[in-house]
Protein backbone atom coordinates (compact mmCIF):
# COMPACT_ATOMS: atom_id res chain seq x y z
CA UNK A 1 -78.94 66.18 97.64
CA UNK A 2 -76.91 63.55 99.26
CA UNK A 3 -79.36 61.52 99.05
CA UNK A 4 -79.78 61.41 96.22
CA UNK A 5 -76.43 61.03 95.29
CA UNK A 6 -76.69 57.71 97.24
CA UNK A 7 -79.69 56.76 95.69
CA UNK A 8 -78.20 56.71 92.35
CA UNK A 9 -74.59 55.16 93.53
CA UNK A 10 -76.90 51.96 94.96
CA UNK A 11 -79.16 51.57 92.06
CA UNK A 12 -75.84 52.00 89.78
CA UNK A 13 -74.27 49.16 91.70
CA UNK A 14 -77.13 46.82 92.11
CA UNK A 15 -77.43 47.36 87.83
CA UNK A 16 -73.78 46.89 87.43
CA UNK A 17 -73.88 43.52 89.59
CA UNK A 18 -77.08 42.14 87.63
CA UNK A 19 -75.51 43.01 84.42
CA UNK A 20 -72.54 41.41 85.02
CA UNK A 21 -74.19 38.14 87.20
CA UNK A 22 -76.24 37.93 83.49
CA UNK A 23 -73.27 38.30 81.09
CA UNK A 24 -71.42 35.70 83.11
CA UNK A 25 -73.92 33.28 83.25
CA UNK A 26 -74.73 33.56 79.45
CA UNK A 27 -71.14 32.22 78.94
CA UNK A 28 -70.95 29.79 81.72
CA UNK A 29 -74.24 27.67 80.77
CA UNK A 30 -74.01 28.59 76.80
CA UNK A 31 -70.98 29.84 75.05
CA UNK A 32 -68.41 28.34 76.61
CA UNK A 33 -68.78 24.38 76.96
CA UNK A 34 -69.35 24.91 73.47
CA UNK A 35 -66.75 27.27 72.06
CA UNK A 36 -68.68 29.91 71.27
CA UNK A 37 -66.93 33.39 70.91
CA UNK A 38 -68.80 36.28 70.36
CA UNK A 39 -66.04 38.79 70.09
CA UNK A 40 -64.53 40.91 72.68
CA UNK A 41 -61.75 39.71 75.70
CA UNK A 42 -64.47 36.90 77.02
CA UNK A 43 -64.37 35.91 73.51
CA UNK A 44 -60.74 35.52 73.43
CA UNK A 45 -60.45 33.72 76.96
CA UNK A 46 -63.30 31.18 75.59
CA UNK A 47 -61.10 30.26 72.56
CA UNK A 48 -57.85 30.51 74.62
CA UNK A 49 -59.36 28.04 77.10
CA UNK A 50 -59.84 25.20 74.30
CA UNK A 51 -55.93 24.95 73.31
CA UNK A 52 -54.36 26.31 76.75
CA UNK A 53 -57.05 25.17 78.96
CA UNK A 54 -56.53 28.04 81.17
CA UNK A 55 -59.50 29.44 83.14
CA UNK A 56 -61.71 32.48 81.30
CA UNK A 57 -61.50 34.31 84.28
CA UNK A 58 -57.94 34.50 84.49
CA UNK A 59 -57.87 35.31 81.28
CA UNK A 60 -60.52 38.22 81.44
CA UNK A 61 -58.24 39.62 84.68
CA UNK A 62 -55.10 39.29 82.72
CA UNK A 63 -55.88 41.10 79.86
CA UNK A 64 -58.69 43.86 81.27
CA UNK A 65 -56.81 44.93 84.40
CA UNK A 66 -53.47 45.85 82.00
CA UNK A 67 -55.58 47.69 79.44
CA UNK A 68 -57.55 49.32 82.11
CA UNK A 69 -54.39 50.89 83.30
CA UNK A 70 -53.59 51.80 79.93
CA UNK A 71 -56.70 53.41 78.91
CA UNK A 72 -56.07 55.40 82.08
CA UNK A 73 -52.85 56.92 81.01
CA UNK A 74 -53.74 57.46 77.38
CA UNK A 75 -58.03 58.80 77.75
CA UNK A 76 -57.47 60.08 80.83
CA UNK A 77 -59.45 59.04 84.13
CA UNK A 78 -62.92 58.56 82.30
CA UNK A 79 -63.81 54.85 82.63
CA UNK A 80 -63.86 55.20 86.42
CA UNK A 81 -64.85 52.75 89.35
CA UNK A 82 -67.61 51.28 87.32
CA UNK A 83 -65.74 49.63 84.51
CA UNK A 84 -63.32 48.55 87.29
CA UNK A 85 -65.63 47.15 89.21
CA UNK A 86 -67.17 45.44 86.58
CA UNK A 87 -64.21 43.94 85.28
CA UNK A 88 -62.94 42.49 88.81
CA UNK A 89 -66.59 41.23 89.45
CA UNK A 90 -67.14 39.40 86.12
CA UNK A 91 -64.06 37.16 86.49
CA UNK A 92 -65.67 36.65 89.87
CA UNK A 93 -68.52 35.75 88.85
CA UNK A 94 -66.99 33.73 85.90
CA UNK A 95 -64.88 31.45 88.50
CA UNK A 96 -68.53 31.00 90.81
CA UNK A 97 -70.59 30.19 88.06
CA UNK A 98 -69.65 26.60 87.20
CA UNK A 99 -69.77 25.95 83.21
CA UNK A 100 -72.23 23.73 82.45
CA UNK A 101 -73.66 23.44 78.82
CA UNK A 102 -77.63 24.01 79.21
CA UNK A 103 -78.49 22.37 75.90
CA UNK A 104 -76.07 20.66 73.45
CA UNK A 105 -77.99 22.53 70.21
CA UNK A 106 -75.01 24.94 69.08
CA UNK A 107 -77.86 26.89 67.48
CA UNK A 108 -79.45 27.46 70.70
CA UNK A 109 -76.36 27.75 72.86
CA UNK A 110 -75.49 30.81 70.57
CA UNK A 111 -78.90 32.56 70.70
CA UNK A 112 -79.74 32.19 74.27
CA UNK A 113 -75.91 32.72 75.31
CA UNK A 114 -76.08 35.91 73.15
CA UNK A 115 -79.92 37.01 74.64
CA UNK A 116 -78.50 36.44 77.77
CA UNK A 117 -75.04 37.89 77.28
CA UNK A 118 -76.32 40.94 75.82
CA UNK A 119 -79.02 41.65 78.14
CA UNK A 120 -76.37 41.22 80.86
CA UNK A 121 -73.95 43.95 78.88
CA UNK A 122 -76.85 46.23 78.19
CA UNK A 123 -77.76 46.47 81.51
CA UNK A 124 -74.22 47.28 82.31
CA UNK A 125 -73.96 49.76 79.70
CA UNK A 126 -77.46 51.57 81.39
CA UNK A 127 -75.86 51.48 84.67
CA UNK A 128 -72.89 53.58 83.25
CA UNK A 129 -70.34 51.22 82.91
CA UNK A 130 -68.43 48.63 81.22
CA UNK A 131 -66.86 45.70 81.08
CA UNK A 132 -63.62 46.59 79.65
CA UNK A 133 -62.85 44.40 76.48
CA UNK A 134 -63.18 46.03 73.14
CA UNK A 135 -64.75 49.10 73.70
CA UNK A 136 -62.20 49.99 75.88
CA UNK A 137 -59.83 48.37 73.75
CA UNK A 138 -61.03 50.13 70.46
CA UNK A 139 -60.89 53.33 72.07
CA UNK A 140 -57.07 53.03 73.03
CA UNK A 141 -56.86 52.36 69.06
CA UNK A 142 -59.02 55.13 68.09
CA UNK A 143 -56.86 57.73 69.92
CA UNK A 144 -53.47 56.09 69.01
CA UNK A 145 -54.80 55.39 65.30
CA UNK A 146 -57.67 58.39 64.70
CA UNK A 147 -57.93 57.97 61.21
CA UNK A 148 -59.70 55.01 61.66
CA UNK A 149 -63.03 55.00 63.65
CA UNK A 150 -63.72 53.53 66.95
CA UNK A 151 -66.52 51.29 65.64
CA UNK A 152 -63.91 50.32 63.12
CA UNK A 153 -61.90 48.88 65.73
CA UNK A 154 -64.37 46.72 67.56
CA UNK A 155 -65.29 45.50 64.52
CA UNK A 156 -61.52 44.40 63.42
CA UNK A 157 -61.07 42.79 67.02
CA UNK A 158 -64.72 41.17 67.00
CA UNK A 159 -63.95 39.61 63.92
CA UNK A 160 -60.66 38.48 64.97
CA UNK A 161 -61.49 36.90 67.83
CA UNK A 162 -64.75 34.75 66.15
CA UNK A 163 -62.15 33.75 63.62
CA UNK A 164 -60.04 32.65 66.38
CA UNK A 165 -62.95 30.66 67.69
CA UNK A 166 -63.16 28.84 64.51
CA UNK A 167 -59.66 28.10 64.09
CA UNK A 168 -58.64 26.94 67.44
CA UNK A 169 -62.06 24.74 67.13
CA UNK A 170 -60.82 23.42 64.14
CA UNK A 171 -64.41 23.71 62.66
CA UNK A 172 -65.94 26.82 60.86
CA UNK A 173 -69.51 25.86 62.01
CA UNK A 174 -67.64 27.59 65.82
CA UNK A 175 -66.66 30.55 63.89
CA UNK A 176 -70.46 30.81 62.19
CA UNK A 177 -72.26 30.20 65.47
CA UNK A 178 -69.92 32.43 66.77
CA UNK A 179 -70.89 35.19 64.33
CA UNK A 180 -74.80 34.21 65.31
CA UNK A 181 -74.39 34.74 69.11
CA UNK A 182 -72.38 38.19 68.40
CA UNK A 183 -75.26 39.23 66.22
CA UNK A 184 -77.90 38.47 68.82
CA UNK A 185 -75.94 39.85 71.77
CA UNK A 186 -75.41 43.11 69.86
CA UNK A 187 -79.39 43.25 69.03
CA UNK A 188 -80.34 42.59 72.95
CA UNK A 189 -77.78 45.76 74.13
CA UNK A 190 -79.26 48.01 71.24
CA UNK A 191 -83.05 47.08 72.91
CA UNK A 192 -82.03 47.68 76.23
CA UNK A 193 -80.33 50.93 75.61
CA UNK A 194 -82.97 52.39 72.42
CA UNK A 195 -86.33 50.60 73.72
CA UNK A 196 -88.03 47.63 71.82
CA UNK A 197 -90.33 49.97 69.48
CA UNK A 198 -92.72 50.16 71.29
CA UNK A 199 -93.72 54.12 69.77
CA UNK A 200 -94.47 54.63 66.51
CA UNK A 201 -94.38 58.10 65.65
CA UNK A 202 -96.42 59.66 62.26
CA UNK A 203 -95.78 62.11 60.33
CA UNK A 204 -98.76 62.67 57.87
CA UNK A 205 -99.32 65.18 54.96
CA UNK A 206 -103.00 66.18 54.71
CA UNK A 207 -104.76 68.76 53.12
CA UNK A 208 -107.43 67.80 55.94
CA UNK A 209 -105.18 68.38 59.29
CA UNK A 210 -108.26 69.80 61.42
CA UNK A 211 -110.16 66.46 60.91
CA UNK A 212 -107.34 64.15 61.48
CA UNK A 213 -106.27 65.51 64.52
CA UNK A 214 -109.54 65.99 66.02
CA UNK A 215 -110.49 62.48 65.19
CA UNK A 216 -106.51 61.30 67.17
CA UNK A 217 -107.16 63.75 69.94
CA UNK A 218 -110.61 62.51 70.83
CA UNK A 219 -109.90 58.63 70.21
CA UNK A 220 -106.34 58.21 70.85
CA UNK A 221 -105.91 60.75 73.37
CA UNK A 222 -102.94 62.14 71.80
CA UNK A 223 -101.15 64.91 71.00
CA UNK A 224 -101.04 66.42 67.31
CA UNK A 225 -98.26 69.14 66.30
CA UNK A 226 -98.87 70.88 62.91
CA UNK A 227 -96.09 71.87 60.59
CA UNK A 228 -95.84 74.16 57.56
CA UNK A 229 -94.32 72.76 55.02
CA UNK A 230 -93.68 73.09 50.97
CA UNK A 231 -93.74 70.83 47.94
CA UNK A 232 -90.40 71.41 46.05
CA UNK A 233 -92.04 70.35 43.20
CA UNK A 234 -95.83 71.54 43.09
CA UNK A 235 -94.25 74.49 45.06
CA UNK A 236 -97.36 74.04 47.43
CA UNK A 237 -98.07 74.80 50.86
CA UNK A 238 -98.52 71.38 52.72
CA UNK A 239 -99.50 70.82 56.30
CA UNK A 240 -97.46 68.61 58.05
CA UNK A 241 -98.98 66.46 61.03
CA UNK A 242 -97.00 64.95 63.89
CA UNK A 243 -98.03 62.49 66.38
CA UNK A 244 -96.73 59.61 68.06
CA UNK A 245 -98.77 56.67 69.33
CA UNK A 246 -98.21 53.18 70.73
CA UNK A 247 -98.18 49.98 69.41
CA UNK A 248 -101.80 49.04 70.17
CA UNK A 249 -102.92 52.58 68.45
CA UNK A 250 -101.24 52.32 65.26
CA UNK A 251 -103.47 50.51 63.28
CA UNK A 252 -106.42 52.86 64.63
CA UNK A 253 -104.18 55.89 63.82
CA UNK A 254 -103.68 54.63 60.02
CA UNK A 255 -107.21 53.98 60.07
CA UNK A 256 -108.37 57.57 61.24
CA UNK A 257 -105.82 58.95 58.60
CA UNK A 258 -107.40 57.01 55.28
CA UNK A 259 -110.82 57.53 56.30
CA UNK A 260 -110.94 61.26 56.67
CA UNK A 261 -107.90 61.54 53.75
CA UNK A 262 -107.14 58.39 51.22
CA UNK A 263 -105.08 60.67 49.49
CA UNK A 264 -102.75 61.59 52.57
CA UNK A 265 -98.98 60.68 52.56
CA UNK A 266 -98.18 58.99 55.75
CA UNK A 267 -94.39 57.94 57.12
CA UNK A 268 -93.90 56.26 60.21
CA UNK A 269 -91.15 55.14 62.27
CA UNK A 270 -89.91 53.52 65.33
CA UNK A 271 -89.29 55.71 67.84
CA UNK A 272 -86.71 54.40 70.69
CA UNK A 273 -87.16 56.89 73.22
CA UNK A 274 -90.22 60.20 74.08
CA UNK A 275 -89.16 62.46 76.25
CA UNK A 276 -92.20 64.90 78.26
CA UNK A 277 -95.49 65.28 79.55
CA UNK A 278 -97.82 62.90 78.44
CA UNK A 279 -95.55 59.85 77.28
CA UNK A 280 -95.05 58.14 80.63
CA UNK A 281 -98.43 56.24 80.44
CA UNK A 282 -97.60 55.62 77.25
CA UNK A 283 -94.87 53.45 78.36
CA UNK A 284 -96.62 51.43 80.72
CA UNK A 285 -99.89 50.37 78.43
């Protein structure tokens, strides 16, 4: 059992120090030698730097170690050593990692620096921790301010700070590239934490279920749950089929459907995460 417990601590550090090596390196070689903000304290210190010229990683300590302490005393001790640790080793990082622009395209600067950026924080976020900024500044808000949501308060302080970009920059193409690398960041931490689609999952109503899963079982190799369901307006009984497949199957599994039934109704959707026995290979094809 200790062990284990050990196991986990190391692989939680080693993820926490990747995550936060990526994040700073997305805004020393992208968003910063071209004032590019995309939200948060890191945000801030990037358009701070441009008018005060004062390091990002002083600015990062200066704010995140105060509201650290704060979030301690009003949430209570649940941010821990990792979001400590993080915070401490991405102004280390930030201060190693000289700042070098690795292409002079704003339009690339703000969709590799957010790629980067956000696989960086998404890793993080997997690893159980944070990086302080404005989650843990939107959840100070949230509890002093309730009425108002805590994805309402990123948002507010987000917005703020590409604004902020813009205006210190004295252009509004900062503030829109800004917006861009925000956007893509957001998109990378969503994949890392959901899964990049790669299950589909299909829920099919057939008045031939016996066929269509015999036909998935045997040629997909995958499981087919039956449901009993009920046509509010026919007032029908309707069986209900459920299956999920992989991205290389779901073309064959629509096929199999309209064959056997071209009057079946079919709905499928992205599934981020499957859970039991029997989806692990499915992961690796």
């Amino acid at each position: 059992m200790i062990k284990k417990e050990w196991y986990r601590f190391i692989l939680s550090l080693i993820g926490l120090t990747v995550g936060v090596f990526l994040l700073a390196a997305g805004m020393a070689l992208f968003l910063e030698p071209n004032t590019i903000a995309p939200g948060g304290v890191t945000g801030f210190a990037i358009g701070l730097k441009k008018v005060t010229n004062i390091p990002i990683y002083i600015t990062n300590l200066v704010i995140n170690v105060p509201l650290f302490i704060i979030g301690v005393i009003i949430l209570g001790k649940n941010f821990g050593w990792k979001t400590l640790y993080s915070t401490l080793l991405l102004s280390l990082f930030l201060r190693i990692i000289p700042s070098r622009a690795v292409t002079s395209d704003l339009l690339l600067s703000a969709i590799f620096g957010g790629v980067v950026g956000g696989l960086g924080l998404g890793i993080v976020f997997k690893s159980g921790g944070t990086t302080g900024g404005t989650d843990l500044a939107g959840s100070i808000l949230n509890k002093l301010f309730p009425s108002l949501s805590l994805a309402t308060f990123m948002g507010i302080i987000d917005v703020m700070v590409v604004a902020f970009a813009g205006i210190v920059d004295k252009k509004i193409d900062t503030a829109l590239y800004s917006t861009i690398a925000l956007f893509v960041m957001l998109k990378v931490i969503d994949m890392i934490l959901e899964g990049i689609g790669y299950l589909k999952g299909f829920l099919i109503i057939t008045n031939k279920p016996e066929e269509i899963s015999e036909r998935i079982m045997v040629e997909l190799e995958r499981g087919v749950t039956l449901f009993k369901g009920k046509g509010m307006y026919t007032k029908e009984e309707k069986d209900i089929l459920l299956c999920v497949v992989n991205r290389y199957q779901f073309t064959k599994a629509k096929e199999i459907v309209s064959s056997i039934d071209k009057d079946a109704f079919i709905m499928v959707t992205e599934m981020s995460q499957v859970l039991g026995e029997g989806f692990e290979e499915i992961d690796k094809q």
